[in-house]
Protein backbone atom coordinates (compact mmCIF):
# COMPACT_ATOMS: atom_id res chain seq x y z
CA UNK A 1 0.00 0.00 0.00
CA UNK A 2 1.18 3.52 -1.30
CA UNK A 3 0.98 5.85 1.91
CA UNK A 4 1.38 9.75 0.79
CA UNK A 5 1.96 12.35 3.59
CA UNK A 6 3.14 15.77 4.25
CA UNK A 7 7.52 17.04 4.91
CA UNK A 8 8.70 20.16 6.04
CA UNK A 9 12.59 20.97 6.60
CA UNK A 10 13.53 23.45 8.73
CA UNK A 11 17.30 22.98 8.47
CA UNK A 12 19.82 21.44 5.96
CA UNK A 13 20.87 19.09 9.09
CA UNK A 14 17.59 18.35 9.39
CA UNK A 15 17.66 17.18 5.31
CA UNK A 16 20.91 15.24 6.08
CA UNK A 17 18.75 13.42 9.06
CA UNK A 18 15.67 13.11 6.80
CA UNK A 19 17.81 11.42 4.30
CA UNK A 20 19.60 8.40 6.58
CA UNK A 21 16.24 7.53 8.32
CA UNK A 22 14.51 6.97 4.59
CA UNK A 23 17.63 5.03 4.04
CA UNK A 24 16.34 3.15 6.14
CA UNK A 25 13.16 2.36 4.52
CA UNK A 26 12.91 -0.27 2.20
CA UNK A 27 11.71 0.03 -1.62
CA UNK A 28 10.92 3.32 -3.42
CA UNK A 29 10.63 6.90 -1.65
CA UNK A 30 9.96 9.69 -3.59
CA UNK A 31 9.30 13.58 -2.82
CA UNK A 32 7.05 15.20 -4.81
CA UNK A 33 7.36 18.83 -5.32
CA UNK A 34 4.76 20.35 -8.00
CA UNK A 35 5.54 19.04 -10.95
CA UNK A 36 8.98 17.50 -10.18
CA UNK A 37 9.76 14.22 -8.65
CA UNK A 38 12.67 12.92 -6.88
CA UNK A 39 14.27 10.37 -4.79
CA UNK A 40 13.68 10.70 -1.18
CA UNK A 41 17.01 8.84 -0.27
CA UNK A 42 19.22 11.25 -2.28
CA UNK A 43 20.68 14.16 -0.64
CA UNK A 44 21.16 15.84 -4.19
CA UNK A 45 17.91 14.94 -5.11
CA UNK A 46 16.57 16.60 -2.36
CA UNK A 47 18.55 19.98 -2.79
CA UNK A 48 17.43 19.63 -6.54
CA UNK A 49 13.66 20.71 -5.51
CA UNK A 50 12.22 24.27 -4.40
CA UNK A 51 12.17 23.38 -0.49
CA UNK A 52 10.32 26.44 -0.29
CA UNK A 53 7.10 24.41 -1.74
CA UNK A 54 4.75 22.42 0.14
CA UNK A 55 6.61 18.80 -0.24
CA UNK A 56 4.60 15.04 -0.24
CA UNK A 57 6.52 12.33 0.37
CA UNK A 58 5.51 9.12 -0.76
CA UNK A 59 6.31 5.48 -0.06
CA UNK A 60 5.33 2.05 -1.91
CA UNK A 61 5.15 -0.48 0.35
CA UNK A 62 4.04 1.77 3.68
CA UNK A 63 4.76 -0.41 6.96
CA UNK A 64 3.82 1.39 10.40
CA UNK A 65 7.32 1.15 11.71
CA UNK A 66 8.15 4.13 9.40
CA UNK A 67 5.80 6.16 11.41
CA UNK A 68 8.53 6.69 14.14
CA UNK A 69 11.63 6.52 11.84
CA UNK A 70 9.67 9.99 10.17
CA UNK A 71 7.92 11.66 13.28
CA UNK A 72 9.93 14.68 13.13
CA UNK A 73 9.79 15.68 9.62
CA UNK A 74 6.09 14.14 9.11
CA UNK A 75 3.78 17.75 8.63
CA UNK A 76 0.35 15.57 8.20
CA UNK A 77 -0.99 12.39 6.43
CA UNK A 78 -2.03 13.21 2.52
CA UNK A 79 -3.67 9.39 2.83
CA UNK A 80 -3.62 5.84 1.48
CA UNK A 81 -3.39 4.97 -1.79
């Protein structure tokens, strides 16, 4: 199950953080940012995108463990897909 939710970044430690606890996560993570779409496990990736913009992260194979692994950069859930 797809689960879609919500980022915010309020430092670039906190992007560095962000991006070892998706590590963490297995199969795809992606950020979506308007039109643009990149890989939530990438550091450049992530620095490629207008932070500025409200950001959805998604992830492919949700599991609830993840929940705590992203409860500090989680803004609100988007849904289920």
């Amino acid at each position: 199950m797809t689960r879609k939710m919500r980022i915010e970044f309020r430092t670039v430690e906190g992007i560095r953080q962000f991006a070892d606890a998706v590590s963490k996560i297995s199969g795809k993570a992606t950020i979506l940012s308007g039109r643009y779409a990149v890989n939530a496990k990438s550091i450049m990736g992530i620095f490629s995108i207008d932070l500025t913009k409200p950001l959805i992260l998604e992830i492919a194979d949700w599991k609830e463990e993840y929940t705590e692994l992203l409860k500090g950069f989680l803004y609100e859930t988007v849904g289920y897909l």
